[in-house]
PDB file of N, CA and C in Angstrom:
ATOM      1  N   UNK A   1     -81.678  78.691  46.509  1.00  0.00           N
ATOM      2  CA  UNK A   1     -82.901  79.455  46.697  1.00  0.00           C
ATOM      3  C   UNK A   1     -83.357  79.976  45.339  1.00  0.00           C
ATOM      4  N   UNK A   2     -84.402  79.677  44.906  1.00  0.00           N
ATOM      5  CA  UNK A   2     -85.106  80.536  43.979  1.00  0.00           C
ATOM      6  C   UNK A   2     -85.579  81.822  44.512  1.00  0.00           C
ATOM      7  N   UNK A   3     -85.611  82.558  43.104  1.00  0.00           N
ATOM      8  CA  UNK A   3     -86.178  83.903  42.923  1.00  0.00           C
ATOM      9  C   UNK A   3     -87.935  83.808  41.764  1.00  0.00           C
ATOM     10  N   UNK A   4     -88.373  85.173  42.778  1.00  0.00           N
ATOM     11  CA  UNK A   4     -89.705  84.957  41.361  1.00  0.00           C
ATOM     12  C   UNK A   4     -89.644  86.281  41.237  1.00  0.00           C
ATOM     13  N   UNK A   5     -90.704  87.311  40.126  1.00  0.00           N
ATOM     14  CA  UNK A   5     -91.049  88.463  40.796  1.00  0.00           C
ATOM     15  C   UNK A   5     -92.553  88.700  41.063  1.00  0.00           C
ATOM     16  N   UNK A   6     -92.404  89.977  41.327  1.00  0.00           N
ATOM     17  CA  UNK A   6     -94.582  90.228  41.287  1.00  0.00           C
ATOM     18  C   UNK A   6     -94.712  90.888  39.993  1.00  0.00           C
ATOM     19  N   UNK A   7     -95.952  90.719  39.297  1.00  0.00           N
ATOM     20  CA  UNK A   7     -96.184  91.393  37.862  1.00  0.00           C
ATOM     21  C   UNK A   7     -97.060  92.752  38.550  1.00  0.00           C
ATOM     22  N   UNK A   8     -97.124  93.066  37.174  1.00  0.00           N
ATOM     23  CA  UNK A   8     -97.979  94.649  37.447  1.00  0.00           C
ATOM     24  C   UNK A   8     -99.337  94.685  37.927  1.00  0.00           C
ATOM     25  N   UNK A   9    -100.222  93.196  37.859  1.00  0.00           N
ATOM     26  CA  UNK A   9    -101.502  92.551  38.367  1.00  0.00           C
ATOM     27  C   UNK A   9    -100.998  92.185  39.464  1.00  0.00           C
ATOM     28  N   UNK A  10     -99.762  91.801  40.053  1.00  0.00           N
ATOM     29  CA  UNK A  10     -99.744  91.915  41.580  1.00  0.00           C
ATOM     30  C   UNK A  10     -99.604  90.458  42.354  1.00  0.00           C
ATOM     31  N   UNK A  11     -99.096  89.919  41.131  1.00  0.00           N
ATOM     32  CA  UNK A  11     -99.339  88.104  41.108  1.00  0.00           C
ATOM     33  C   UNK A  11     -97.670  87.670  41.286  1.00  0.00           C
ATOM     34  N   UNK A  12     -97.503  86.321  41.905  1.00  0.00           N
ATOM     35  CA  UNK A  12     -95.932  85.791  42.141  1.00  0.00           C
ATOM     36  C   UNK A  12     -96.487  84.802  41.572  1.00  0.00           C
ATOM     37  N   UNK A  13     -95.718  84.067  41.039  1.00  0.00           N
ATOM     38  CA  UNK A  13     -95.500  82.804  39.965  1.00  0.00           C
ATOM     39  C   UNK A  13     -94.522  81.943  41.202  1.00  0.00           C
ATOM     40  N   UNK A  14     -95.139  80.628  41.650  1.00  0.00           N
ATOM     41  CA  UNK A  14     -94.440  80.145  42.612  1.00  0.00           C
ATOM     42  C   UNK A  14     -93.600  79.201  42.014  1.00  0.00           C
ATOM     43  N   UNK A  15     -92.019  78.805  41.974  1.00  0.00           N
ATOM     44  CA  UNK A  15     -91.306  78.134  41.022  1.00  0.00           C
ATOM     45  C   UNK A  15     -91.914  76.636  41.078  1.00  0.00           C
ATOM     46  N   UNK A  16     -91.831  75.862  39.947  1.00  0.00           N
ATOM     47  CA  UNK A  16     -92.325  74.975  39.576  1.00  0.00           C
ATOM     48  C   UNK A  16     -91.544  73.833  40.726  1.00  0.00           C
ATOM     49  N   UNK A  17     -90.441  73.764  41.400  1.00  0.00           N
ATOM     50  CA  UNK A  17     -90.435  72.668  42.279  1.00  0.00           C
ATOM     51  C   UNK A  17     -90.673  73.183  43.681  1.00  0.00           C
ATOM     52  N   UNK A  18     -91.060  73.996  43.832  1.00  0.00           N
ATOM     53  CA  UNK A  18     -91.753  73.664  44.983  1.00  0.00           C
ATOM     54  C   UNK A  18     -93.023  73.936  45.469  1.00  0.00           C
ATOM     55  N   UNK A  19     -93.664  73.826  43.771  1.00  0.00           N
ATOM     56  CA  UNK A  19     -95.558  73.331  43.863  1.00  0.00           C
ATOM     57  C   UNK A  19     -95.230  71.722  43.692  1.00  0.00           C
ATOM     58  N   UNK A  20     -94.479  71.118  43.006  1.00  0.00           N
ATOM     59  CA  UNK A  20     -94.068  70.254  42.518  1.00  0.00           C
ATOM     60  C   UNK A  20     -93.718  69.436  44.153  1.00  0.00           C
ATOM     61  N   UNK A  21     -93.093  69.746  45.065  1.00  0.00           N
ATOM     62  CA  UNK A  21     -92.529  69.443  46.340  1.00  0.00           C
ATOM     63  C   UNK A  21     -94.352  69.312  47.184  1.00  0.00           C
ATOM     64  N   UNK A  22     -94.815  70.722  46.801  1.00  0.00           N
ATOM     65  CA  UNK A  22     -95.855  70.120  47.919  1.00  0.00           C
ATOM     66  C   UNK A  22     -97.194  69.671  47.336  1.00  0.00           C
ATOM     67  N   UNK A  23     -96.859  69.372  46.213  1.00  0.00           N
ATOM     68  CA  UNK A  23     -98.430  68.455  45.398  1.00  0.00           C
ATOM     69  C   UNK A  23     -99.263  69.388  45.364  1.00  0.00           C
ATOM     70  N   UNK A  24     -98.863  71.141  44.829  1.00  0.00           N
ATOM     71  CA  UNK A  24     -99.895  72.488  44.783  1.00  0.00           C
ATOM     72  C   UNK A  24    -100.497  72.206  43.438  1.00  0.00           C
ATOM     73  N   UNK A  25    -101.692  71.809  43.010  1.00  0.00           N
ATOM     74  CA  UNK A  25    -102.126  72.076  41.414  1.00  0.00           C
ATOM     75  C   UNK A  25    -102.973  73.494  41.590  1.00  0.00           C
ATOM     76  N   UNK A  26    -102.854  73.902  39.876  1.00  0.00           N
ATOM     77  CA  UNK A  26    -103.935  74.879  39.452  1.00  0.00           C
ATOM     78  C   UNK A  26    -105.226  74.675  40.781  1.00  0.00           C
ATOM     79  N   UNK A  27    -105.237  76.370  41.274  1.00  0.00           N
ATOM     80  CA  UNK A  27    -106.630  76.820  41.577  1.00  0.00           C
ATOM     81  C   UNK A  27    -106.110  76.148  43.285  1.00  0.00           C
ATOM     82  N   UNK A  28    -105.618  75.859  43.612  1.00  0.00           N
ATOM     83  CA  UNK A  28    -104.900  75.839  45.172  1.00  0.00           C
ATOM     84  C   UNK A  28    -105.526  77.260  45.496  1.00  0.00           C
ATOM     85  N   UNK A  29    -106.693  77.576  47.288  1.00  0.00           N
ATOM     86  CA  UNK A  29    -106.286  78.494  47.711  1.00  0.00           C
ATOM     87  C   UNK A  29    -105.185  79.142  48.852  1.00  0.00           C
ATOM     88  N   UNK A  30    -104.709  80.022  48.865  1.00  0.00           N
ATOM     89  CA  UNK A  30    -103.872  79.963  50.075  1.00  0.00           C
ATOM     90  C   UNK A  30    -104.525  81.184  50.988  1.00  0.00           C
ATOM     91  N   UNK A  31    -104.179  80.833  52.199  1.00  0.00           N
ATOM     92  CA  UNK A  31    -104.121  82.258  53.562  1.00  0.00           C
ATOM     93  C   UNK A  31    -102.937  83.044  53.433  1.00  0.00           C
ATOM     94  N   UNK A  32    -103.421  84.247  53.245  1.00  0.00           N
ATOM     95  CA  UNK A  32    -102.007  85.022  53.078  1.00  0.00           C
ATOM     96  C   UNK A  32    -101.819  85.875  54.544  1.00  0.00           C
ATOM     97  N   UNK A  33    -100.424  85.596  54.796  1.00  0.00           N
ATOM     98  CA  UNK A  33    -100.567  86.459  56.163  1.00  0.00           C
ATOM     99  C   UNK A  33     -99.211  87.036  56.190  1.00  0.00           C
ATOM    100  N   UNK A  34     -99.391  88.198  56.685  1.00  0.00           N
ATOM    101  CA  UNK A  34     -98.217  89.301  56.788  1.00  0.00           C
ATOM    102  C   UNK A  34     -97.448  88.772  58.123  1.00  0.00           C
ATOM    103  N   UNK A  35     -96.243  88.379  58.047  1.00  0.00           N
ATOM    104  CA  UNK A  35     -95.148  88.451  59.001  1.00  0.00           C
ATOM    105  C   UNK A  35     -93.993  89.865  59.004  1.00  0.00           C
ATOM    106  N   UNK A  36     -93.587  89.979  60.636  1.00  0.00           N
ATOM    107  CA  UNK A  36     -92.317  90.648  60.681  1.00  0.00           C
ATOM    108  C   UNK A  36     -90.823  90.291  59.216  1.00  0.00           C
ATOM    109  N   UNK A  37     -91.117  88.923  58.973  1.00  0.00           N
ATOM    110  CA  UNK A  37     -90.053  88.392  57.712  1.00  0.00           C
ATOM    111  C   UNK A  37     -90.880  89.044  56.612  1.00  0.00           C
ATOM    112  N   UNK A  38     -92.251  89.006  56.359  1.00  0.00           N
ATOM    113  CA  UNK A  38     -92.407  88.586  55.216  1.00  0.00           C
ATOM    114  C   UNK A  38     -93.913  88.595  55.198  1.00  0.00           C
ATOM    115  N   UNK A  39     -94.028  87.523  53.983  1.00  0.00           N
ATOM    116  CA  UNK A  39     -95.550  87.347  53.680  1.00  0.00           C
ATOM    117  C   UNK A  39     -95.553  85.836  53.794  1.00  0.00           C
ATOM    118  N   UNK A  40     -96.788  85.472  54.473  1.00  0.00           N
ATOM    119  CA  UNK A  40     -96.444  83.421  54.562  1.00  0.00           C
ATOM    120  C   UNK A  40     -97.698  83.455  53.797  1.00  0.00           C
ATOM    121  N   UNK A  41     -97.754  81.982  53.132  1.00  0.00           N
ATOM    122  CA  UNK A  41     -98.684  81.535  52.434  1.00  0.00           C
ATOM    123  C   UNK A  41     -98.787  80.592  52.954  1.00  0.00           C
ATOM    124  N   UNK A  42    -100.089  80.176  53.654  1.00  0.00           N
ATOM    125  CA  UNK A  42    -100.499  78.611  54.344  1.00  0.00           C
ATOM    126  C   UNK A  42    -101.668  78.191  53.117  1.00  0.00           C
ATOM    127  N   UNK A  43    -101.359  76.983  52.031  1.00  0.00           N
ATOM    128  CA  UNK A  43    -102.431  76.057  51.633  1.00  0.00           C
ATOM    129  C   UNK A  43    -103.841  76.035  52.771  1.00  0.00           C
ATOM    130  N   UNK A  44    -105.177  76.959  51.984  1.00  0.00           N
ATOM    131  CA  UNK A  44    -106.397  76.056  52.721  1.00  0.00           C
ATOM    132  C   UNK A  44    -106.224  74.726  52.564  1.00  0.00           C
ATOM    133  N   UNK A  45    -107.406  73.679  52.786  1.00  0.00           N
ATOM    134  CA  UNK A  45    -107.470  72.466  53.595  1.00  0.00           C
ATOM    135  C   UNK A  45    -109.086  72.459  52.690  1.00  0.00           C
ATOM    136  N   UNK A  46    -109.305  72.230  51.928  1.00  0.00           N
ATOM    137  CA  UNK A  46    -110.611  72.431  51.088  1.00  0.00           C
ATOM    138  C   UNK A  46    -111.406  71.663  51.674  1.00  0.00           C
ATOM    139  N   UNK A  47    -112.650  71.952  51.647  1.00  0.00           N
ATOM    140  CA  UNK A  47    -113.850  70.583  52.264  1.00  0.00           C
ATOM    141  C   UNK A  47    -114.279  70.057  50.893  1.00  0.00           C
ATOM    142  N   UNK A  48    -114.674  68.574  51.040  1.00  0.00           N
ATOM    143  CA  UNK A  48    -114.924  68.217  49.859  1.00  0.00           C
ATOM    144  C   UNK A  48    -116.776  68.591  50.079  1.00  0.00           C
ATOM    145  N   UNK A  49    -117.625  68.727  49.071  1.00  0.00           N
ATOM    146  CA  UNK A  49    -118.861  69.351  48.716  1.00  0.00           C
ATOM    147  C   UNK A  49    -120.036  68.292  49.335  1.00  0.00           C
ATOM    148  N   UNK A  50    -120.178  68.707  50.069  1.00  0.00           N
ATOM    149  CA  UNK A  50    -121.449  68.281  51.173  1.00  0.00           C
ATOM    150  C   UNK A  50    -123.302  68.282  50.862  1.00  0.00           C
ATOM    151  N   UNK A  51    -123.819  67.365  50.923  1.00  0.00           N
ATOM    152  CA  UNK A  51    -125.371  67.438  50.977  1.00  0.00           C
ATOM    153  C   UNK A  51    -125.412  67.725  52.499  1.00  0.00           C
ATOM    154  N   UNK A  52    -126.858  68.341  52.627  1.00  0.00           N
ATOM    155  CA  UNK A  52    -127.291  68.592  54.202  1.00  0.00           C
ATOM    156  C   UNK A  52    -127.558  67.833  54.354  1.00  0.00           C
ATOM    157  N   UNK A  53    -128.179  66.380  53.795  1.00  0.00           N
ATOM    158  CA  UNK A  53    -128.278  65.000  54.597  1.00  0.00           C
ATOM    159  C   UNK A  53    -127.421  64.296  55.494  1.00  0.00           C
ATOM    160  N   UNK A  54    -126.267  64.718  54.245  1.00  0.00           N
ATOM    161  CA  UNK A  54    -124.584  63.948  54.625  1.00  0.00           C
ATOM    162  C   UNK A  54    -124.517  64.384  56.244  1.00  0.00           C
ATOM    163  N   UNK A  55    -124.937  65.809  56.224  1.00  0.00           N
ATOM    164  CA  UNK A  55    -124.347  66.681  57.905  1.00  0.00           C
ATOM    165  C   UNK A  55    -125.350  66.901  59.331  1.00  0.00           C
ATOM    166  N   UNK A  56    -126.563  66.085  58.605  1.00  0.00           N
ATOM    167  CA  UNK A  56    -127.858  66.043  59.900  1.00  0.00           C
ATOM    168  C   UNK A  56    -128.135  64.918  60.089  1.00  0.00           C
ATOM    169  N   UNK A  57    -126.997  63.834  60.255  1.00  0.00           N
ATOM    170  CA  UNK A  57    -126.918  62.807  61.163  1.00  0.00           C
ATOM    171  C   UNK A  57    -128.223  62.524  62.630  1.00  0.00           C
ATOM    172  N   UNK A  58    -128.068  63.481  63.565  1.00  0.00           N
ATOM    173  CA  UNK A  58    -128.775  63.564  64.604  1.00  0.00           C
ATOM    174  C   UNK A  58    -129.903  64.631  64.337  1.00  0.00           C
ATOM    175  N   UNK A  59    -130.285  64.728  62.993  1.00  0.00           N
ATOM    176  CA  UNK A  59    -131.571  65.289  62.957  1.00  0.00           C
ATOM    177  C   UNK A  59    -132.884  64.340  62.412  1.00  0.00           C
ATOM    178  N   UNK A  60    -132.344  63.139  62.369  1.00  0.00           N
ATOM    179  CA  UNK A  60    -133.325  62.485  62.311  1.00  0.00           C
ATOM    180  C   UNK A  60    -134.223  61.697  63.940  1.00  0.00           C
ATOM    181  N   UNK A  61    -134.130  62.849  64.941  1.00  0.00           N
ATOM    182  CA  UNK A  61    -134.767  62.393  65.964  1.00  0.00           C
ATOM    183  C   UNK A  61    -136.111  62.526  65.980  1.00  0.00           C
ATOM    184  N   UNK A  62    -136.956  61.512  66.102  1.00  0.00           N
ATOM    185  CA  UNK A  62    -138.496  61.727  66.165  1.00  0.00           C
ATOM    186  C   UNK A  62    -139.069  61.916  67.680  1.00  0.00           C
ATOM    187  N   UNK A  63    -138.441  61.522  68.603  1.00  0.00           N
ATOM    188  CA  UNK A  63    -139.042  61.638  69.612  1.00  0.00           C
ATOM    189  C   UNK A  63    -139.651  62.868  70.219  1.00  0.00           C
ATOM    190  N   UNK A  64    -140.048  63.164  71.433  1.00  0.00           N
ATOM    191  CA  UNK A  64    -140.739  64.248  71.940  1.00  0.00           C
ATOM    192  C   UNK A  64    -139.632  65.227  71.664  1.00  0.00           C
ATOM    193  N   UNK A  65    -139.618  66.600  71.972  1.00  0.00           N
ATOM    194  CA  UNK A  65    -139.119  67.750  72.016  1.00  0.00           C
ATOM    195  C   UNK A  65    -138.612  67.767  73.497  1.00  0.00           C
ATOM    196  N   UNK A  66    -137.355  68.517  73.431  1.00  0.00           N
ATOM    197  CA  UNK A  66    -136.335  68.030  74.762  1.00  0.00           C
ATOM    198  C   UNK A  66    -136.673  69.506  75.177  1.00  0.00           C
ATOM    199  N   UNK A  67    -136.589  69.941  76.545  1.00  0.00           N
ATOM    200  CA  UNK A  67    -136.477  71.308  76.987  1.00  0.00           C
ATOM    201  C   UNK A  67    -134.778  71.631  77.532  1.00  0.00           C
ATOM    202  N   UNK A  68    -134.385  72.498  77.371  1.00  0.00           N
ATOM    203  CA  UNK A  68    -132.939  72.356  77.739  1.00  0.00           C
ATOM    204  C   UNK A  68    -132.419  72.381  78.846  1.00  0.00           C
ATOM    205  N   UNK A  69    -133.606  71.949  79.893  1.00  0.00           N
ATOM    206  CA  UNK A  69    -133.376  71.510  81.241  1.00  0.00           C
ATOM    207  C   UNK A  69    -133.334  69.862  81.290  1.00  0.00           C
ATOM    208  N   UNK A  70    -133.598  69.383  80.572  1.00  0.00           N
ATOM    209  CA  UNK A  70    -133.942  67.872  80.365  1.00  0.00           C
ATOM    210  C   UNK A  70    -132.614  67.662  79.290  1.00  0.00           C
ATOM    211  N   UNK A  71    -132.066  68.130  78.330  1.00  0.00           N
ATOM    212  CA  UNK A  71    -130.780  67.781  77.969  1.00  0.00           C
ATOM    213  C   UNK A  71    -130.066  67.952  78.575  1.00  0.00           C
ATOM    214  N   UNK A  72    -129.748  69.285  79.664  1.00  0.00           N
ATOM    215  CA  UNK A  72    -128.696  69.298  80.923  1.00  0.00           C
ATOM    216  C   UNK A  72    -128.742  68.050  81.675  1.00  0.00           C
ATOM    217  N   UNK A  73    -130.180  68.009  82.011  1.00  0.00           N
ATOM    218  CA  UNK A  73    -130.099  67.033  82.989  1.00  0.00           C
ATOM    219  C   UNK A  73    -129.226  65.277  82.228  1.00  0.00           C
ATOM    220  N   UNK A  74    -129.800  65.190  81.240  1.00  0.00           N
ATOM    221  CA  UNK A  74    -129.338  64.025  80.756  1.00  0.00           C
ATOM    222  C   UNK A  74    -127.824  63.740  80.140  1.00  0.00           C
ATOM    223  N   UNK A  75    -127.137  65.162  79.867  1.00  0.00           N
ATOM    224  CA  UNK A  75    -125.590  65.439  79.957  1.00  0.00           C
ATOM    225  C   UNK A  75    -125.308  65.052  81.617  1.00  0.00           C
ATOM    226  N   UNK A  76    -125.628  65.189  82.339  1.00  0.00           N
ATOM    227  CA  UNK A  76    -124.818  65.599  83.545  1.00  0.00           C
ATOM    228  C   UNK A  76    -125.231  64.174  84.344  1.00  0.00           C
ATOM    229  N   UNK A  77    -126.279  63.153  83.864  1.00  0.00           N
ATOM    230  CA  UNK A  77    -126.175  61.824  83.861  1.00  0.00           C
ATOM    231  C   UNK A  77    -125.189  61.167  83.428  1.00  0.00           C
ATOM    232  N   UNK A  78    -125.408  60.706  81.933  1.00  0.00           N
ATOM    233  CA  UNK A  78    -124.263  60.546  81.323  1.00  0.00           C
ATOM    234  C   UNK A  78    -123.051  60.260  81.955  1.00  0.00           C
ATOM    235  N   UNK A  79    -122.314  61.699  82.010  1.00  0.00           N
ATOM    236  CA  UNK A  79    -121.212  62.515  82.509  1.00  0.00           C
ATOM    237  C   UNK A  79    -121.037  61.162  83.771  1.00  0.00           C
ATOM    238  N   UNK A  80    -121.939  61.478  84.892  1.00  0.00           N
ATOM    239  CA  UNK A  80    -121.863  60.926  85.793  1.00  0.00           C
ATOM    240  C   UNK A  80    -121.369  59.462  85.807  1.00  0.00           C
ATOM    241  N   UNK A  81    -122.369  58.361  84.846  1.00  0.00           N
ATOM    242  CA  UNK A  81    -122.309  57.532  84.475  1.00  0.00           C
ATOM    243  C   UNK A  81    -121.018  56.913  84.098  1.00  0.00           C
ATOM    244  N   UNK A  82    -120.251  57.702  83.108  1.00  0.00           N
ATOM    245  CA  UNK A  82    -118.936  57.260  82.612  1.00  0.00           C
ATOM    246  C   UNK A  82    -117.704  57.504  83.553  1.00  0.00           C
ATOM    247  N   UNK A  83    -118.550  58.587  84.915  1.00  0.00           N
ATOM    248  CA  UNK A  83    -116.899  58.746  85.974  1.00  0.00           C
ATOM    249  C   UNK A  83    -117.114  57.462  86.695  1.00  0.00           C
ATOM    250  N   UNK A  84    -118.406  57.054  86.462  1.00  0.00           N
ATOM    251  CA  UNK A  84    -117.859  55.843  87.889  1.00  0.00           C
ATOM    252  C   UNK A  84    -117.266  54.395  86.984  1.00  0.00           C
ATOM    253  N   UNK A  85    -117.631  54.953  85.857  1.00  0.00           N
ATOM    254  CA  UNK A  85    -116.985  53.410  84.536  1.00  0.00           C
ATOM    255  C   UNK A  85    -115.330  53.699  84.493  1.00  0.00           C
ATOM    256  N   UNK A  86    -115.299  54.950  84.870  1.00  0.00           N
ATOM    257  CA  UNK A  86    -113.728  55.547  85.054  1.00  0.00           C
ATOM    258  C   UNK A  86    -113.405  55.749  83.486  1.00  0.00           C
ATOM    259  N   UNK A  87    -114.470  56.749  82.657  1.00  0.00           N
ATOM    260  CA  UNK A  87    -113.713  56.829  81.742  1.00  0.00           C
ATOM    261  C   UNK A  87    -113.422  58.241  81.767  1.00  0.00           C
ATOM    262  N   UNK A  88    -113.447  59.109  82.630  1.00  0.00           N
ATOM    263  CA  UNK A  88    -113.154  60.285  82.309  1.00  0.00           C
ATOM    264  C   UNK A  88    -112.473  60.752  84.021  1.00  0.00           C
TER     265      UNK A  88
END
């Protein structure tokens, strides 16, 4: 088992093999969360950097304007549709 300590800024220096073990480079953020043991550090999961084009896939609909009685209705078609195909 390694040891680290905390500095007077309040910082732990995580030992070099086991950033090394989980592929951590410079500028990694983590979730810090208080346990009954301890303190856990879970690695975020970063998103890589997005255009709003990339993410409005289904906003390129031109057709009429749906009322949200007419998308229910056409969910609950659907829906219907795929129980008798037996996929759900």
């Amino acid at each position: 088992m390694e040891t680290t300590k905390l500095s007077s800024k309040g910082q732990v220096i995580l030992p070099k093999a086991i950033r090394s073990t989980h592929n951590w480079q410079p500028g990694i953020e983590f979730a810090v969360e208080d346990t009954p043991e301890g303190v856990l550090l879970r690695p975020l999961k970063p998103f890589k950097p997005t255009s709003l084009d990339a993410v409005l896939g289904c906003a390129e609909y031109q057709g009429p304007t749906k009322t949200l009685e007419e998308m229910e209705q056409g969910i609950t078609e659907e829906t219907k549709a795929r129980h008798a195909r037996g996929r759900y």
